[in-house]
Protein backbone atom coordinates (compact mmCIF):
# COMPACT_ATOMS: atom_id res chain seq x y z
CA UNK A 1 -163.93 48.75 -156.95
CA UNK A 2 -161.86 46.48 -155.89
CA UNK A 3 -159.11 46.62 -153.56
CA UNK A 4 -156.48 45.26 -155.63
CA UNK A 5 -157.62 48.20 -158.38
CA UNK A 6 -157.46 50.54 -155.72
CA UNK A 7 -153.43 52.46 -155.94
CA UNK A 8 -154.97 56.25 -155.53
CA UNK A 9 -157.98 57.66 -153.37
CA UNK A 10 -159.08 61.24 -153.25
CA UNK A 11 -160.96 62.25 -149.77
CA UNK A 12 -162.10 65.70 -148.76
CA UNK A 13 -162.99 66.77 -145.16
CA UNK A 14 -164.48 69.97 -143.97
CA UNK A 15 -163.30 73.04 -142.12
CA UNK A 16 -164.75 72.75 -138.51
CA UNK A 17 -164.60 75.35 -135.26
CA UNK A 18 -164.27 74.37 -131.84
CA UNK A 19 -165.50 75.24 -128.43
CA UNK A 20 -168.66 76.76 -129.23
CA UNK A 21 -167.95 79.04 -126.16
CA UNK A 22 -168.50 77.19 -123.16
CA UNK A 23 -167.53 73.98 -124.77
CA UNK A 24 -163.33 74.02 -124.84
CA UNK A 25 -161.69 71.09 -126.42
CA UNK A 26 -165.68 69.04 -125.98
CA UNK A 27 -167.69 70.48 -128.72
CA UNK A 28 -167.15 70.99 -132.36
CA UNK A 29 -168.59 71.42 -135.36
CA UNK A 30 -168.29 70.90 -139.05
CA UNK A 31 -168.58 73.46 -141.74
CA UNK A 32 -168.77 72.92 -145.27
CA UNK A 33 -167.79 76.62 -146.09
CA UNK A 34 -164.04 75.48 -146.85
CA UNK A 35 -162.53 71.76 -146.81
CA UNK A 36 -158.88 69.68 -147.41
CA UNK A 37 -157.99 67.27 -150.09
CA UNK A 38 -155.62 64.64 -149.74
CA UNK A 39 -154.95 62.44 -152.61
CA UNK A 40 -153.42 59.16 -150.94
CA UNK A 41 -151.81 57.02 -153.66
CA UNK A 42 -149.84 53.51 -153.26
CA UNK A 43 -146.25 52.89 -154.71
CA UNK A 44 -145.07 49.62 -156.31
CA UNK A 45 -142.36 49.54 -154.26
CA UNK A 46 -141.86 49.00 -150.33
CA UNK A 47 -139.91 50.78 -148.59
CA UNK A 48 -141.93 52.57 -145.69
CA UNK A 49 -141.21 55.74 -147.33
CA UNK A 50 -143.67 58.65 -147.29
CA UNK A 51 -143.74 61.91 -149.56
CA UNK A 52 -145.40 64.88 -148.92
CA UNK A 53 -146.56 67.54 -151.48
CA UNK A 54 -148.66 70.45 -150.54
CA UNK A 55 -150.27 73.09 -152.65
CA UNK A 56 -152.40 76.15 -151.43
CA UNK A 57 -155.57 77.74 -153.08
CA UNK A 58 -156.79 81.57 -153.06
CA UNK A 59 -157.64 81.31 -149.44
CA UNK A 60 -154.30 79.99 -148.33
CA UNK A 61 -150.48 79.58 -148.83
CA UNK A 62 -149.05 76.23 -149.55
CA UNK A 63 -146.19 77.27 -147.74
CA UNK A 64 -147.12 77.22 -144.25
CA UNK A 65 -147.84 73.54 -144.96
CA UNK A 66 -144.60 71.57 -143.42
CA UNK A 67 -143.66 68.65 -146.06
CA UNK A 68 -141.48 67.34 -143.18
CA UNK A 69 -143.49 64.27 -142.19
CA UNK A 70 -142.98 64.31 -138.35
CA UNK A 71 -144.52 67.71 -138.75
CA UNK A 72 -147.28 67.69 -141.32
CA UNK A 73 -151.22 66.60 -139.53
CA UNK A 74 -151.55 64.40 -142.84
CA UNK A 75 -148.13 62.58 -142.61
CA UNK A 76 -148.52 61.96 -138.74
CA UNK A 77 -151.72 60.04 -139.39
CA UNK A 78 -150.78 58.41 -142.40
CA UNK A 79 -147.72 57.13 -140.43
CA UNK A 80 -149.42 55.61 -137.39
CA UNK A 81 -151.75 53.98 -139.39
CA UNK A 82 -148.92 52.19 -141.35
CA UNK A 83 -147.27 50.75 -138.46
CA UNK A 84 -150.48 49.88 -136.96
CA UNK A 85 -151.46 47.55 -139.73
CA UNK A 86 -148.47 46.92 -140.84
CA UNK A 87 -148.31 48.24 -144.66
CA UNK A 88 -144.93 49.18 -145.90
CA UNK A 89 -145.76 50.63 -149.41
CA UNK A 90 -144.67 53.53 -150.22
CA UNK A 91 -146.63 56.18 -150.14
CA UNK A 92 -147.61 59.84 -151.88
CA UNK A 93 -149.28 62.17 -150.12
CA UNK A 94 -150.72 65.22 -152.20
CA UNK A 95 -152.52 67.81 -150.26
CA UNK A 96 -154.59 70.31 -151.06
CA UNK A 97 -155.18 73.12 -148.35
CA UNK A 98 -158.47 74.81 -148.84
CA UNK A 99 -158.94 75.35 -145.02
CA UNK A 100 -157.06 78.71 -144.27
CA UNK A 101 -153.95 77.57 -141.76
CA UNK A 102 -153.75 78.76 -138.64
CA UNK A 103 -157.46 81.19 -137.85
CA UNK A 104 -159.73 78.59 -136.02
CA UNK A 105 -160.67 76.91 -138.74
CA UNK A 106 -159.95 73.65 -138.34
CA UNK A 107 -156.88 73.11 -140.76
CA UNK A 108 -154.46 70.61 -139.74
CA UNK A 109 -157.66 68.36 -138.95
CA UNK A 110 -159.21 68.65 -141.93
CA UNK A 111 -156.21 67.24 -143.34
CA UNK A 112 -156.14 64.73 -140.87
CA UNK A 113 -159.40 63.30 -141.13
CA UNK A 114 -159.19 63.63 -144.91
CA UNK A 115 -155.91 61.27 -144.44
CA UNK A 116 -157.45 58.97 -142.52
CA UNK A 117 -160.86 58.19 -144.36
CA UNK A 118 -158.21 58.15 -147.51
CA UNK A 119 -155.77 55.69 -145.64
CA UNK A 120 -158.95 53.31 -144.67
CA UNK A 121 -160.02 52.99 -148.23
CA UNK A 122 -157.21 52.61 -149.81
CA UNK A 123 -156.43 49.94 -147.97
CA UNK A 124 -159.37 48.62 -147.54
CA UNK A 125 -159.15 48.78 -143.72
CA UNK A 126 -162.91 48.91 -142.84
CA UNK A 127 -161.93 50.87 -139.88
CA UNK A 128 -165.32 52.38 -137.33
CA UNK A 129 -165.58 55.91 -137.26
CA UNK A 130 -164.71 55.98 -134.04
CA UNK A 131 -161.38 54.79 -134.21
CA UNK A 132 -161.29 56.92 -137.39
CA UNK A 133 -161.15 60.06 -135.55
CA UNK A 134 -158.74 58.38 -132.80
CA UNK A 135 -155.97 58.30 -135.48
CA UNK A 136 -157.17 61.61 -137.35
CA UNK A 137 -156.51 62.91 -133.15
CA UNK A 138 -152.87 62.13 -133.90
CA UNK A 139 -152.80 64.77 -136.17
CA UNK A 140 -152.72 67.48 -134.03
CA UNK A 141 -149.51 66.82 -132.25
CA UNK A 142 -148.40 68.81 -135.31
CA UNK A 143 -149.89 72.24 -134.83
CA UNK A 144 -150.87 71.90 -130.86
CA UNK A 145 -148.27 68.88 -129.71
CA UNK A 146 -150.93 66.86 -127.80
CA UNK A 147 -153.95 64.81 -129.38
CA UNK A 148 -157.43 66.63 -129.08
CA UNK A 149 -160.37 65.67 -130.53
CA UNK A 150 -162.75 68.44 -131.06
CA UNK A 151 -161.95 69.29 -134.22
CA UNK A 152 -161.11 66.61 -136.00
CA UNK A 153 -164.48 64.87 -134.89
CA UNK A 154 -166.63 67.52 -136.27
CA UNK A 155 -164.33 66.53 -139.70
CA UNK A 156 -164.78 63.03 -139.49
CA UNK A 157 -167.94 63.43 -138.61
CA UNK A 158 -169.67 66.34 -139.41
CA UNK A 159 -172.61 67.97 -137.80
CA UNK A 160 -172.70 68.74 -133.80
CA UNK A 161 -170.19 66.43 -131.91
CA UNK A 162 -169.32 65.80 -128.19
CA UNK A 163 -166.26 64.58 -127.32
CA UNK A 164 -165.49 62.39 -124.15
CA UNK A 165 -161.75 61.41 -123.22
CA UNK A 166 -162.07 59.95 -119.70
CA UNK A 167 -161.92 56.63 -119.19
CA UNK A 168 -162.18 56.40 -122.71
CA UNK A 169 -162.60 57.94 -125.81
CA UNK A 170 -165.98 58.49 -126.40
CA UNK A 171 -168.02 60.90 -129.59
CA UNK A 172 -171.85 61.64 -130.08
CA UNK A 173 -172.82 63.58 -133.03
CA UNK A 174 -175.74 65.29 -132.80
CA UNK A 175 -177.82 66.72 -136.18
CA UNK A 176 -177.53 70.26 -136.35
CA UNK A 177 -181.12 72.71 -136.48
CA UNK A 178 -181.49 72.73 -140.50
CA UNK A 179 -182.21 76.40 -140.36
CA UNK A 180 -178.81 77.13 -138.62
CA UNK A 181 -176.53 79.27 -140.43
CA UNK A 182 -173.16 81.04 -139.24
CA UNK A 183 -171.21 83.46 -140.59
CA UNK A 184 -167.68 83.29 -140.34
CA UNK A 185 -164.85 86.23 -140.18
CA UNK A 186 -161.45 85.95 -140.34
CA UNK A 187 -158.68 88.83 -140.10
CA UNK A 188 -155.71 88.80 -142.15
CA UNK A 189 -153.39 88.93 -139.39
CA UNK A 190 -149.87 87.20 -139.40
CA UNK A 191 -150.71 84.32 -137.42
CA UNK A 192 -147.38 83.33 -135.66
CA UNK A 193 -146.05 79.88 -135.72
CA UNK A 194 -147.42 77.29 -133.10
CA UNK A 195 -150.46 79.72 -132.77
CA UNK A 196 -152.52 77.26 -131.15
CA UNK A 197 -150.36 75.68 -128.64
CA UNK A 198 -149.58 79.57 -127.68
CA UNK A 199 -153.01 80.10 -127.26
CA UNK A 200 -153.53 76.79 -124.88
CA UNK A 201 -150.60 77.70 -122.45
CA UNK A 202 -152.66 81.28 -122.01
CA UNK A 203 -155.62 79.59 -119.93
CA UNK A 204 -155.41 79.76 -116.55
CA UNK A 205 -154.99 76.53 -114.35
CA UNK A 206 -157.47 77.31 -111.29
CA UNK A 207 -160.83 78.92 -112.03
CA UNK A 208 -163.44 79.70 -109.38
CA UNK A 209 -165.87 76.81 -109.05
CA UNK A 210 -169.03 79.27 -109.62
CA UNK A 211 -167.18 80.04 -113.14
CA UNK A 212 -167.58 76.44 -113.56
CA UNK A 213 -171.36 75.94 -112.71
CA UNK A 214 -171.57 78.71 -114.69
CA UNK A 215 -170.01 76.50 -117.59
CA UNK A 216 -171.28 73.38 -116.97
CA UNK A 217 -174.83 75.43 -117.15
CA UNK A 218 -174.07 77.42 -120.84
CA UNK A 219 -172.63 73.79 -122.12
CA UNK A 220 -175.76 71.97 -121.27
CA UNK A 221 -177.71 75.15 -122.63
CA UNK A 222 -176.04 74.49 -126.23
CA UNK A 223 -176.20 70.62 -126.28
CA UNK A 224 -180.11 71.10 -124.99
CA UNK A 225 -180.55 73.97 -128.44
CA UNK A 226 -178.87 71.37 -130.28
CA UNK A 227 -180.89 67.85 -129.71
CA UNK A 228 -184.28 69.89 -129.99
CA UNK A 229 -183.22 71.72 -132.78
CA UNK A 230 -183.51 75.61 -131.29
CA UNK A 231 -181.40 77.81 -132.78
CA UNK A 232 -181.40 80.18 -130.25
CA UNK A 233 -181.33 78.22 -127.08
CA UNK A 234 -178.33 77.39 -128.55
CA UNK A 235 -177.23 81.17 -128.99
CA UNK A 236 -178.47 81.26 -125.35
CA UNK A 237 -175.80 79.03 -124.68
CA UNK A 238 -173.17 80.14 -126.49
CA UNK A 239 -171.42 82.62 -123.84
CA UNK A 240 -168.16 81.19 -121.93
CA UNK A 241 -165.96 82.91 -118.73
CA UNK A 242 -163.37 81.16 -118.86
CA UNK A 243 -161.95 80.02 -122.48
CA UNK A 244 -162.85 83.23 -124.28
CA UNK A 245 -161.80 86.01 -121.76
CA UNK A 246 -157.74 84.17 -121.80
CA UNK A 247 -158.11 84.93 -125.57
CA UNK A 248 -159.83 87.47 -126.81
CA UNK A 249 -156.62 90.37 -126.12
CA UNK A 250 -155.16 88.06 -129.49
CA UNK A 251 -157.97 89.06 -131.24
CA UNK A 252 -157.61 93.21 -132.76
CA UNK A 253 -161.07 94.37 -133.05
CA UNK A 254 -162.48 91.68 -130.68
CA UNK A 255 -164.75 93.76 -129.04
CA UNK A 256 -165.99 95.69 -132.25
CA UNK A 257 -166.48 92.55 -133.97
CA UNK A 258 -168.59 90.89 -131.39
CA UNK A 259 -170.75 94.15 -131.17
CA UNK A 260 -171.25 94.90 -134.09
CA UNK A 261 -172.52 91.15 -134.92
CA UNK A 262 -175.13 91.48 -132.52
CA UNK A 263 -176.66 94.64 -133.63
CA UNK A 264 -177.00 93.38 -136.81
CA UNK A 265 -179.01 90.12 -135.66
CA UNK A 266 -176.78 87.80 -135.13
CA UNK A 267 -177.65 85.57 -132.03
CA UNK A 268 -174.23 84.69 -130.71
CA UNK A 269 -170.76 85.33 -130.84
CA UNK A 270 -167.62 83.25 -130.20
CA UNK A 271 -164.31 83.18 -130.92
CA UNK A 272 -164.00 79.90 -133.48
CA UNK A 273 -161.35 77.20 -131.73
CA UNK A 274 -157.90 79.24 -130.86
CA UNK A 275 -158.85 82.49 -132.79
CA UNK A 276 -158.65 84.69 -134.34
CA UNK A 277 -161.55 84.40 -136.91
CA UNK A 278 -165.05 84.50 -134.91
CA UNK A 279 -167.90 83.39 -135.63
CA UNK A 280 -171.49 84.42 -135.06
CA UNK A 281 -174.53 82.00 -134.89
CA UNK A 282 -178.02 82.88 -136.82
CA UNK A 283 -181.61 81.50 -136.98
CA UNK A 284 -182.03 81.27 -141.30
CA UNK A 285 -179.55 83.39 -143.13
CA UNK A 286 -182.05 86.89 -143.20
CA UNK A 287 -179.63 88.71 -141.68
CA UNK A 288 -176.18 86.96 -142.24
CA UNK A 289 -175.24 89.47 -145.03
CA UNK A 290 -176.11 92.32 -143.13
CA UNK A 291 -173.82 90.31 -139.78
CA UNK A 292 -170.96 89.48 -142.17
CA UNK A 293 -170.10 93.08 -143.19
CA UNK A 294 -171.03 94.16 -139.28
CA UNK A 295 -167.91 91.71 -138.53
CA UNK A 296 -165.97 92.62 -140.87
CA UNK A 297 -166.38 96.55 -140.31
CA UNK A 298 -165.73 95.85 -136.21
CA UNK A 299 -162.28 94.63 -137.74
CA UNK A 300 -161.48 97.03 -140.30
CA UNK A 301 -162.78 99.80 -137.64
CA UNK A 302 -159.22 97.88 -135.61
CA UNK A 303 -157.29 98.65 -138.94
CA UNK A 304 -157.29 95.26 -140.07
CA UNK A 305 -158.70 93.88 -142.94
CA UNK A 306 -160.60 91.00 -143.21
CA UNK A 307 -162.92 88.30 -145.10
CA UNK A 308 -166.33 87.05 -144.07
CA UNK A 309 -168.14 83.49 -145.54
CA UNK A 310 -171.24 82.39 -144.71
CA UNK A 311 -171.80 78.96 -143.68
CA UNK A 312 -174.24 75.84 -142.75
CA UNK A 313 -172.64 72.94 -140.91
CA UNK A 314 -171.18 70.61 -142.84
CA UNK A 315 -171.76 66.34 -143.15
CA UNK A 316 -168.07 65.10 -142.75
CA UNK A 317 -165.48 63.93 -144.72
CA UNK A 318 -165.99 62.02 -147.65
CA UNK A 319 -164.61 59.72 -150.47
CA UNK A 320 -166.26 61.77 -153.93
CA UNK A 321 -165.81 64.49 -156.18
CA UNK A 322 -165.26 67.95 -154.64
CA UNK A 323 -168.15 70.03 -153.61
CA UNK A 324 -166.88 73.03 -151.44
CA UNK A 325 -169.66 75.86 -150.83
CA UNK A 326 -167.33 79.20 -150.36
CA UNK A 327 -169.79 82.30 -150.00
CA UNK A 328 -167.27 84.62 -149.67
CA UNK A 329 -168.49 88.65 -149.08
């Protein structure tokens, strides 16, 4: 197609979590159990304006989705792309949240990277992907009011990523182990507004330096399980003393959850980015049924209901018809 034919693209981009444990605001990765859609489509006329429209599916609520541009992931990136290359068309922005918002999942960058890959081919930008995920990055100001990178690599991007920020911006994907398989659970708390920049300010500032080589040694652990494709020396990995401990008291049922997981053969268990869903990591999917309703009783044992999905990681946004694999339990 060509680009003067070219007035409306559809792009989808996957859920993703974050951290991995030991991994905070380096590691992500995607997951194809949920994903955004932003349909991107070019006015006649030129005025630099931008409209937002957001609708919700069974999983979410449209209306925790901010239509006020300087607010919405989406509009942020779709803004500072505009001025960057110049384009004043104006511009409709139609989102469609599949990623639950605000649980670790990844939701204001799917919707960022899905409005970015959208943005480049409308336009016909030919933009790298690594610059791709350095304006889907501006997207977060909205929900954590800095850039980070984690998340909306593993979108971009799918797969395993590693993010570098200093001296420069800097993202390896790695292939995840094909017979890796997580299982996701997510309580239906009320998640309260600005969840995740809430849940940055709770870190501490100092930490021991043996917490750190303690770190430094679980992070390499995971990246090692991840490049040799070993399941569980990435599970081996996945345990962090820092990150998780700061969190987990915003979690009800954390410690059920993660107990019960492991019992029932799962091979890790993290918290998935800022909470609260968690997620456990498993070698084939043998026992992921038998995990997800493990998780799901350590929350309901916390009075709190919840869902479980069971997921493989995910390739990265794309430009094509919608595909979304939602195993819900």
């Amino acid at each position: 197609m060509e680009k003067s034919d070219l007035s409306t693209c559809v792009a989808y981009a996957p859920s993703s979590t974050a951290n991995i444990g030991p991994g905070y605001d380096v590691f992500g990765l995607g997951l194809d159990v949920f994903e955004d859609k932003v349909t991107l489509s070019r006015m006649s006329t030129r005025s630099n304006r931008i409209t937002i429209r957001a609708t919700g599916d069974t999983n979410n609520s449209s209306n925790m989705v901010p239509s006020k541009l300087e607010s919405n992931s989406a509009g942020l990136v779709i803004k500072k792309m505009s001025n960057d290359f110049g384009i004043d068309y104006d511009l409709d922005v139609s989102i469609s949240k599949g990623v639950p918002v605000g649980f670790g999942m990844g939701s204001s960058a799917a919707s960022a990277a899905a409005a970015a890959i959208a943005f480049d081919r409308l336009f016909d930008l030919e933009i790298d992907k690594p610059k791709l995920v350095e304006y889907a990055a501006e997207g977060e100001i909205a929900s954590a009011g800095v850039k980070h990178y984690d998340n909306v690599s593993a979108s971009v991007l799918g797969g395993f990523v590693i993010v570098r920020t200093n001296p420069k911006l800097e993202v390896i994907r790695i292939e995840p182990p094909e017979d890796l398989v997580l299982v996701i659970a997510i309580p239906l708390i009320r998640v309260p507004e600005g969840k995740t920049e809430k849940a940055r300010n709770l870190l501490p500032h100092k930490v021991p330096l043996s917490d750190v080589v303690v770190t430094l040694s679980n992070a390499s652990m995971v990246v090692a399980g991840f490049i040799l494709k070993d399941v569980e020396m990435i599970a081996r990995g996945i345990h962090d003393i820092i990150v998780e401990p700061a969190r987990r008291d915003l979690i009800p049922g954390y410690i059920g959850v993660k107990k019960n997981a492991l019992e029932a053969g799962s091979l890790a268990v993290t918290i998935s980015g800022a909470g609260p869903s968690m997620i456990s990591f498993l070698k084939t999917a043998k026992y992921a049924k038998h995990v997800a309703n493990a998780m799901a009783m350590g929350f309901n044992e916390a009075n709190v209901k919840s869902r479980t999905y069971i997921s493989r990681p995910s390739p990265g946004a794309r430009i094509t018809n919608p595909k979304v694999s939602k195993n819900e339990k």
